[in-house]
Protein backbone atom coordinates (compact mmCIF):
# COMPACT_ATOMS: atom_id res chain seq x y z
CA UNK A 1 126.03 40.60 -58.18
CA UNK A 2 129.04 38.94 -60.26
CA UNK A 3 130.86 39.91 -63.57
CA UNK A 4 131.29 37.35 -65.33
CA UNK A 5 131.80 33.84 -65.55
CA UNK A 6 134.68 31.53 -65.34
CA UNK A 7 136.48 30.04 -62.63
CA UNK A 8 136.98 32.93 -60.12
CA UNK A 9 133.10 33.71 -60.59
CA UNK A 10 132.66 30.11 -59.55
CA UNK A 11 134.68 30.46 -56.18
CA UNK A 12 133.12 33.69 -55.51
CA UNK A 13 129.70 32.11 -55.43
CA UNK A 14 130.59 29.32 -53.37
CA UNK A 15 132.92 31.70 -50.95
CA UNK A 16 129.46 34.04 -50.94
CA UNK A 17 127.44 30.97 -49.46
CA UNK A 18 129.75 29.95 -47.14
CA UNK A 19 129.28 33.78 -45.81
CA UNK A 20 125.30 33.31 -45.80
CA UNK A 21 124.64 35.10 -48.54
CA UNK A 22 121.69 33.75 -50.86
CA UNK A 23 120.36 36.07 -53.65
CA UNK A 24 123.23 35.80 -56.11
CA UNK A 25 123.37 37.18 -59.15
CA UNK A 26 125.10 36.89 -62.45
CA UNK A 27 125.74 39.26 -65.34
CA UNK A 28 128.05 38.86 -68.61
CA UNK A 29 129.20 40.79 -71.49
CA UNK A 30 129.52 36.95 -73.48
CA UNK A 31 126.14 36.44 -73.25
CA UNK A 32 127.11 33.37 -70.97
CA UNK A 33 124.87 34.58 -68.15
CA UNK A 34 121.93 31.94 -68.31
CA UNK A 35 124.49 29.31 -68.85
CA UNK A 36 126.68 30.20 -65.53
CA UNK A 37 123.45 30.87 -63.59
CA UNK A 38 121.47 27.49 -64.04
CA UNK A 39 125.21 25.71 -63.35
CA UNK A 40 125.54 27.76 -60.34
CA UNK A 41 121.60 27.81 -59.28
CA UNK A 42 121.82 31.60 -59.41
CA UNK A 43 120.02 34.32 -61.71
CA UNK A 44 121.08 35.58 -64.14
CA UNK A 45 120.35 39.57 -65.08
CA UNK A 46 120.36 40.99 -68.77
CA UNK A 47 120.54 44.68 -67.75
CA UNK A 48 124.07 45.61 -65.82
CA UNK A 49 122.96 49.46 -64.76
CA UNK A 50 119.39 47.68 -63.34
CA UNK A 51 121.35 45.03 -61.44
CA UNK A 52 123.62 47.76 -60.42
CA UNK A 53 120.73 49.49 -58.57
CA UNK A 54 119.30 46.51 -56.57
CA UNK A 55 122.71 45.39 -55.66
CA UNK A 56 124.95 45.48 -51.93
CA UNK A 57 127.50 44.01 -53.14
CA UNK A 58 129.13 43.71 -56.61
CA UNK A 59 132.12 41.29 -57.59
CA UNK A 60 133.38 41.72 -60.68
CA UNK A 61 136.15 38.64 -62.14
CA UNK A 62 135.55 38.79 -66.23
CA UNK A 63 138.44 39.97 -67.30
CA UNK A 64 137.22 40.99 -69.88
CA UNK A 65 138.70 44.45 -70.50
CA UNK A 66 139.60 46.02 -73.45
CA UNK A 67 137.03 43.51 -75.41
CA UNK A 68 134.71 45.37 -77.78
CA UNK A 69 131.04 43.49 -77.82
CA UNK A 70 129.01 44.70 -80.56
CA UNK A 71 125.38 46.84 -79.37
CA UNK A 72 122.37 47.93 -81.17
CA UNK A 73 122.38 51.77 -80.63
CA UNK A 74 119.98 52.98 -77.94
CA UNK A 75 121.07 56.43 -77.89
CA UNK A 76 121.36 58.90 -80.85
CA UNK A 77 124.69 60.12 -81.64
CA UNK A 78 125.66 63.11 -79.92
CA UNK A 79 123.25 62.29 -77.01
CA UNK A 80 125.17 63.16 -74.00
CA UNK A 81 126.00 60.60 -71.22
CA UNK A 82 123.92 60.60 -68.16
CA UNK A 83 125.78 62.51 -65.31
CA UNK A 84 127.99 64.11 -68.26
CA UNK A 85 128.23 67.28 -70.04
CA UNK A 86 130.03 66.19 -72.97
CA UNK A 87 128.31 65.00 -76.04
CA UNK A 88 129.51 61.97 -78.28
CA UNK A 89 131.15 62.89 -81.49
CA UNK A 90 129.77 61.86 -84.91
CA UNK A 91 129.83 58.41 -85.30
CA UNK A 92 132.71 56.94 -87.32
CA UNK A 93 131.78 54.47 -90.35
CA UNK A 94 133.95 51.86 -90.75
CA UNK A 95 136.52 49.58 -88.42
CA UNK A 96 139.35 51.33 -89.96
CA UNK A 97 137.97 54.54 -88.82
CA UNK A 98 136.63 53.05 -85.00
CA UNK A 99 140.53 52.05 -84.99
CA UNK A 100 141.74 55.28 -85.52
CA UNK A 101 139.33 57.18 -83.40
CA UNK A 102 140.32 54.66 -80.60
CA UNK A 103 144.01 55.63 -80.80
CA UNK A 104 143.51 59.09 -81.31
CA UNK A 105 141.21 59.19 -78.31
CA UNK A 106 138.75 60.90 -80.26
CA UNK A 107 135.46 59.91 -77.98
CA UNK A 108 133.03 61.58 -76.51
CA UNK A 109 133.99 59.50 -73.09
CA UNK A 110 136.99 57.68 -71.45
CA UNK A 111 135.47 54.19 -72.49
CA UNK A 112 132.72 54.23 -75.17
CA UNK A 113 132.43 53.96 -79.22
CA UNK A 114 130.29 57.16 -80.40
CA UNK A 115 127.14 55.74 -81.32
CA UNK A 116 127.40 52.93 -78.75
CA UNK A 117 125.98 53.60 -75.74
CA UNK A 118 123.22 51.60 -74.55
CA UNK A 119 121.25 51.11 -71.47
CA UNK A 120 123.91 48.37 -70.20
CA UNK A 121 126.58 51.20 -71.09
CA UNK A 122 130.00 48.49 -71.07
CA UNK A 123 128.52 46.78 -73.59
CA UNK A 124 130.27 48.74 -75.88
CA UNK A 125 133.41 49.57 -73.46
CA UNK A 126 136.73 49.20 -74.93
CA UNK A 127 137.89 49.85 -71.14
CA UNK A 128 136.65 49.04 -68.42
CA UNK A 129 133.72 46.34 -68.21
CA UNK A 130 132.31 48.51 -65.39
CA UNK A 131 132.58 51.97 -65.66
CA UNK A 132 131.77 55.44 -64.31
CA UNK A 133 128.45 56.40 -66.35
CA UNK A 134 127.04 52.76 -65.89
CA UNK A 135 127.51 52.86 -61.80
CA UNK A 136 126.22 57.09 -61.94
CA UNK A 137 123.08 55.75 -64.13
CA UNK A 138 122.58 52.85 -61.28
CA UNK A 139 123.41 55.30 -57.75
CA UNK A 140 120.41 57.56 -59.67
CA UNK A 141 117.74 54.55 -59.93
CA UNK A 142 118.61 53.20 -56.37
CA UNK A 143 117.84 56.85 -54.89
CA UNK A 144 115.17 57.51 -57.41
CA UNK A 145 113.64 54.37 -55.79
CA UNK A 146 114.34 54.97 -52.20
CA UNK A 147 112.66 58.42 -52.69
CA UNK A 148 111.87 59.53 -48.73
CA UNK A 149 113.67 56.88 -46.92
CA UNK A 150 117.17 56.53 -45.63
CA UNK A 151 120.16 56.65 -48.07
CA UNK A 152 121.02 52.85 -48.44
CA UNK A 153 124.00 51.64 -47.62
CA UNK A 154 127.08 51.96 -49.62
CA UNK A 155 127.36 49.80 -52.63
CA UNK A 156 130.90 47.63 -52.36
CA UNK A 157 132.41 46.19 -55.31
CA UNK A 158 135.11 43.75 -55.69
CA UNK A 159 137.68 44.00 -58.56
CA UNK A 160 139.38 40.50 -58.58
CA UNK A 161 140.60 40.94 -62.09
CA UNK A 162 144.32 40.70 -63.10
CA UNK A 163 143.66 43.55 -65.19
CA UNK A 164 141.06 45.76 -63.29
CA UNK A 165 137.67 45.19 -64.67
CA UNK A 166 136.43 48.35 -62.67
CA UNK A 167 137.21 52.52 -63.97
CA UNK A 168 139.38 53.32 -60.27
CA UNK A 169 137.16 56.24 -60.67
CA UNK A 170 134.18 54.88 -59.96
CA UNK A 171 135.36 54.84 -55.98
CA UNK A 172 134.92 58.96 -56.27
CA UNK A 173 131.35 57.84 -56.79
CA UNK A 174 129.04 59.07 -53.82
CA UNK A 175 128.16 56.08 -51.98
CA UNK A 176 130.47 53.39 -53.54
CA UNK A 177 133.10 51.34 -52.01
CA UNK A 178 135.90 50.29 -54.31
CA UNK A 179 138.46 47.25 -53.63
CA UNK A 180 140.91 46.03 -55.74
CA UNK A 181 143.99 43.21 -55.65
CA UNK A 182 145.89 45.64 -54.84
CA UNK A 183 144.23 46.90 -51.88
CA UNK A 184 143.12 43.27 -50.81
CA UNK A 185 146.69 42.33 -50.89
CA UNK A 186 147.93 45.58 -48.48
CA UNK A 187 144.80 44.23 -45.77
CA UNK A 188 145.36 41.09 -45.90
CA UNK A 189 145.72 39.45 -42.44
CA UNK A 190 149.18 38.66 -40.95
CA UNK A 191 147.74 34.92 -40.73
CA UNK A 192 148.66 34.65 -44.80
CA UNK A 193 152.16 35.77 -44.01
CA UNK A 194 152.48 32.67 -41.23
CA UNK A 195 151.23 30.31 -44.05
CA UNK A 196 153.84 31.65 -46.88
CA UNK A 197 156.45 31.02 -43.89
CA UNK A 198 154.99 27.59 -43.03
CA UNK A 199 155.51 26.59 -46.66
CA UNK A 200 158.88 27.79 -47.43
CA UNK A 201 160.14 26.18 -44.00
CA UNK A 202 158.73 22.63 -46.20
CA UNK A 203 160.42 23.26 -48.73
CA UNK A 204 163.74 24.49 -47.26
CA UNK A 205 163.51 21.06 -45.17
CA UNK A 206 162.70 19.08 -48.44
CA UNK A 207 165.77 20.79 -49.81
CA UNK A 208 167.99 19.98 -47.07
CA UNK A 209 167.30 16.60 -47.25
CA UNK A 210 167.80 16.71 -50.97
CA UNK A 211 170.99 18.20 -50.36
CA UNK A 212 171.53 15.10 -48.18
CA UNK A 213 171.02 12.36 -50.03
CA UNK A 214 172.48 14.32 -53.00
CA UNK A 215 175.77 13.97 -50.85
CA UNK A 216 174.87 11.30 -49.98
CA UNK A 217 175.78 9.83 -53.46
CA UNK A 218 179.35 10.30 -53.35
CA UNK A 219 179.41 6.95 -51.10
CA UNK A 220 176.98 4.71 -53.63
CA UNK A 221 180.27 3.10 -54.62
CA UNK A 222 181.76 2.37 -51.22
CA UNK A 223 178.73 0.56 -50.45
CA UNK A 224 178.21 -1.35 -52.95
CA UNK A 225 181.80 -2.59 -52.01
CA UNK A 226 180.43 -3.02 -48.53
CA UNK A 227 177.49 -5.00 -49.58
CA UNK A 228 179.64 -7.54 -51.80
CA UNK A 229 181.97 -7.87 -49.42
CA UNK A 230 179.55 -8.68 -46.79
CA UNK A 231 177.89 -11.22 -49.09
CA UNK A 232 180.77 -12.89 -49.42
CA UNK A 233 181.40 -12.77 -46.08
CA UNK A 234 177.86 -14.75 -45.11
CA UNK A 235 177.79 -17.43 -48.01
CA UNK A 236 181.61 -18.27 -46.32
CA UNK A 237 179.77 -18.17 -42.44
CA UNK A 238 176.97 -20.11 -43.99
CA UNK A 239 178.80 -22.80 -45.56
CA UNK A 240 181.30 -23.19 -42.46
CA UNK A 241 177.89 -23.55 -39.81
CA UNK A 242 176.02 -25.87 -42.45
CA UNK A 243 179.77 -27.84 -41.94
CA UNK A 244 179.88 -28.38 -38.71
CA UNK A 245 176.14 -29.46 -38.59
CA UNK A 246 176.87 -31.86 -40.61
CA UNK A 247 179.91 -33.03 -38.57
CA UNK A 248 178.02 -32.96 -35.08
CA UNK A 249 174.76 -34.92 -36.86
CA UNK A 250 177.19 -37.84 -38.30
CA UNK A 251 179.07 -37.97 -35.14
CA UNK A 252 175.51 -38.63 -33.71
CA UNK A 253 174.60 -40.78 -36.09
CA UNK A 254 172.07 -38.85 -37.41
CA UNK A 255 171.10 -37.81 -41.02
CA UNK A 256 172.61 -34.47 -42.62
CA UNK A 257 170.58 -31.15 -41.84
CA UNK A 258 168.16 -31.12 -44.22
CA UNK A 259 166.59 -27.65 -46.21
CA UNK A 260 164.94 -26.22 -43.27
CA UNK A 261 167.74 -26.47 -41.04
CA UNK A 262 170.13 -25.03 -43.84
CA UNK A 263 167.75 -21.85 -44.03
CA UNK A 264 167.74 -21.45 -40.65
CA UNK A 265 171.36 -20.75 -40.81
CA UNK A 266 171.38 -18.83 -43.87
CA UNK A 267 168.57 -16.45 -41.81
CA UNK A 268 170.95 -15.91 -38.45
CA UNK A 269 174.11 -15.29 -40.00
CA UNK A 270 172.88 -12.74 -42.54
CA UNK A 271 170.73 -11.00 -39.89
CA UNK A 272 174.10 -10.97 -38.27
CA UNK A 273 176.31 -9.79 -40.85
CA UNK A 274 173.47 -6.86 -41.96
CA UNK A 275 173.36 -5.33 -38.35
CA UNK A 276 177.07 -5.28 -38.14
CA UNK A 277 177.46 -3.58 -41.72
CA UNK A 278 175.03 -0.28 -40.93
CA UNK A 279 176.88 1.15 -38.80
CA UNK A 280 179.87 0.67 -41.38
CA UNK A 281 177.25 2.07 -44.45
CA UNK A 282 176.26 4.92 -41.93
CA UNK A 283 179.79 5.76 -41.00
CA UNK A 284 181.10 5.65 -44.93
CA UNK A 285 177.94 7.98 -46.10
CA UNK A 286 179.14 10.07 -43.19
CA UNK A 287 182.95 10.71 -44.10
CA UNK A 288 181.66 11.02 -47.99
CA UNK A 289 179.16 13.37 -47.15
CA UNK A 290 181.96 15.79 -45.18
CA UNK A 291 184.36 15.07 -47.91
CA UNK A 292 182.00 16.42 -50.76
CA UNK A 293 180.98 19.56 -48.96
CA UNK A 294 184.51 20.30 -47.99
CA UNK A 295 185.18 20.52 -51.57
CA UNK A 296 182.17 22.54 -52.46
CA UNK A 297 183.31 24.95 -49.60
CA UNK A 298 186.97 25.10 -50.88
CA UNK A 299 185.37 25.71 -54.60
CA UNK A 300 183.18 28.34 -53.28
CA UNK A 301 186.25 30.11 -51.28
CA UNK A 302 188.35 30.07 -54.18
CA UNK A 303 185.87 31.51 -56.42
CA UNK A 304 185.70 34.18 -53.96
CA UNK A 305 189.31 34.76 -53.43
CA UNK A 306 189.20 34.91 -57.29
CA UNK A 307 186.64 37.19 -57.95
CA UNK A 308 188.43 39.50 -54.65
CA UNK A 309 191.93 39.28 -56.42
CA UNK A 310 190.32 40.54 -59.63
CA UNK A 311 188.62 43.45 -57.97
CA UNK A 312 192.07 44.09 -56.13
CA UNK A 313 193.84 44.02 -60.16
CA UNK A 314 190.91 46.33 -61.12
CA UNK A 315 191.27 48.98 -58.27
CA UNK A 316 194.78 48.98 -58.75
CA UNK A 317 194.57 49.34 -62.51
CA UNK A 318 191.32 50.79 -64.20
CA UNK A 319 192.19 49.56 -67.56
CA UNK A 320 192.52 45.44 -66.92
CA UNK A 321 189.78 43.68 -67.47
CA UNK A 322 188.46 40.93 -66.00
């Protein structure tokens, strides 16, 4: 069975599927039950103490604690909870007054408005959206309708919310195992620890090779220098080949090189001139790169020798100030 309905009840259905399991079903304090359930194709239950009872397994993701939700009275005032001694208190009039019973704790339970309790109990919680009373009520039913055969197995329940949707006391319940984050998070498998690892060695490589090309910058102007000068260097090489072309073809006899020819030229020398000027753009990246993080290193050292000569000053002298 599921509490509620937004996105974590959504992934809990399909992560229940995936683990075989195929009577799901839905309850909500919204009223958003039906909706959820033909969405999801499960069913959806109006009665949270008779889902309770039929249930194995209960995960409850609504969030929706300390959220009053208004119920017709079931049960006269001063009716005492099932599986309690203690009777509700006169019910209270107005909002004013529900306020200031709420804050002065003046209730006849841990999580219910005097004169609120109904058969789905939380309906009316200003706590917990699953609470002691409602799971005692549902424990009762299941035996009542096992009668001779063996005790069922225990009911486990799933708190998933941020905020605990579940009373921690219900796990002194006979019978009922309680989960929470927190005790997810201390069993979790050792394989979520290699994936947090995985992905902070991606981004520690990602920011080394921001670093780099951070660095890296310092050279932008040297080659740009590098790449004008080499330009200049291949329209020169370009126009002195196309020249002597033209010298060897007349000597011949023949016409001037013509477009094709001149492109041809153009194509070889700047291939040329491009494979000779990496390892010059490589080598000046290089030398910038050292340069800039021998400066960060002598920043960092003087800020420390700073921050040790001040210490020194302020052993030596308790009244200076930094």
């Amino acid at each position: 069975m599921l509490i509620g309905t937004g996105s974590y009840a959504g992934a809990s259905v399909a992560a229940l599927r995936a683990r075989g399991c195929d009577d799901i079903r839905v309850y909500s304090q919204s009223g958003r039950a039906e909706a959820f359930a033909e969405s999801h194709g499960v069913q959806p239950v109006d009665s949270l103490v008779e889902a309770l009872a039929d249930a194995d397994l209960v995960v409850s993701c609504s969030g929706a604690r300390g959220r009053a939700v208004a119920a017709t009275p079931l049960v006269e005032p001063g009716t005492p909870l099932v599986g309690s001694a203690t009777p509700l208190v006169e019910p209270v009039e107005t909002d004013d007054e529900r306020l200031s019973a709420m804050v002065a704790g003046n209730f006849g339970g841990p999580t219910t408005l005097p004169g609120l309790v109904s058969e789905n109990g939380p309906e009316a919680s200003l706590g917990h959206v699953l609470d002691t009373a409602a799971l005692v009520r549902a424990r009762e039913r299941a035996a009542d309708r096992a009668g001779d055969e063996p005790e069922p197995r225990p009911l486990v329940i799933l708190d998933l919310a941020l905020h605990r949707d579940v009373d921690p006391r219900v796990a002194d319940v006979e019978g009922v195992l309680l989960f929470d984050l927190a005790t997810l998070k201390a069993h979790a498998p050792a394989i979520a620890h290699d994936v947090v690892a995985q992905a902070q060695g991606i981004v520690d490589s990602a920011a080394r090779r921001f670093e780099e090309t951070r660095l890296g910058r310092e050279a932008d102007a040297a080659v740009v220098a590098l790449l004008d000068e080499a330009e200049v260097r291949v329209r020169a090489e370009i126009a002195d080949a196309v020249a002597r072309l033209t010298e060897e073809l007349a000597a011949r006899g023949k016409p001037a090189p013509g477009e094709s020819d001149v492109d041809g030229i153009a194509h070889d020398v700047r291939r040329r001139v491009h494979a000779e000027l990496h390892d010059k753009i490589v080598a000046v990246r290089a030398r910038a790169t050292a340069k800039a993080r021998a400066a960060e290193a002598a920043l960092v050292q003087g800020a420390e020798a700073l921050t040790q000569e001040a210490s020194v000053q302020r052993d030596a002298d308790p009244t200076a100030r930094r």
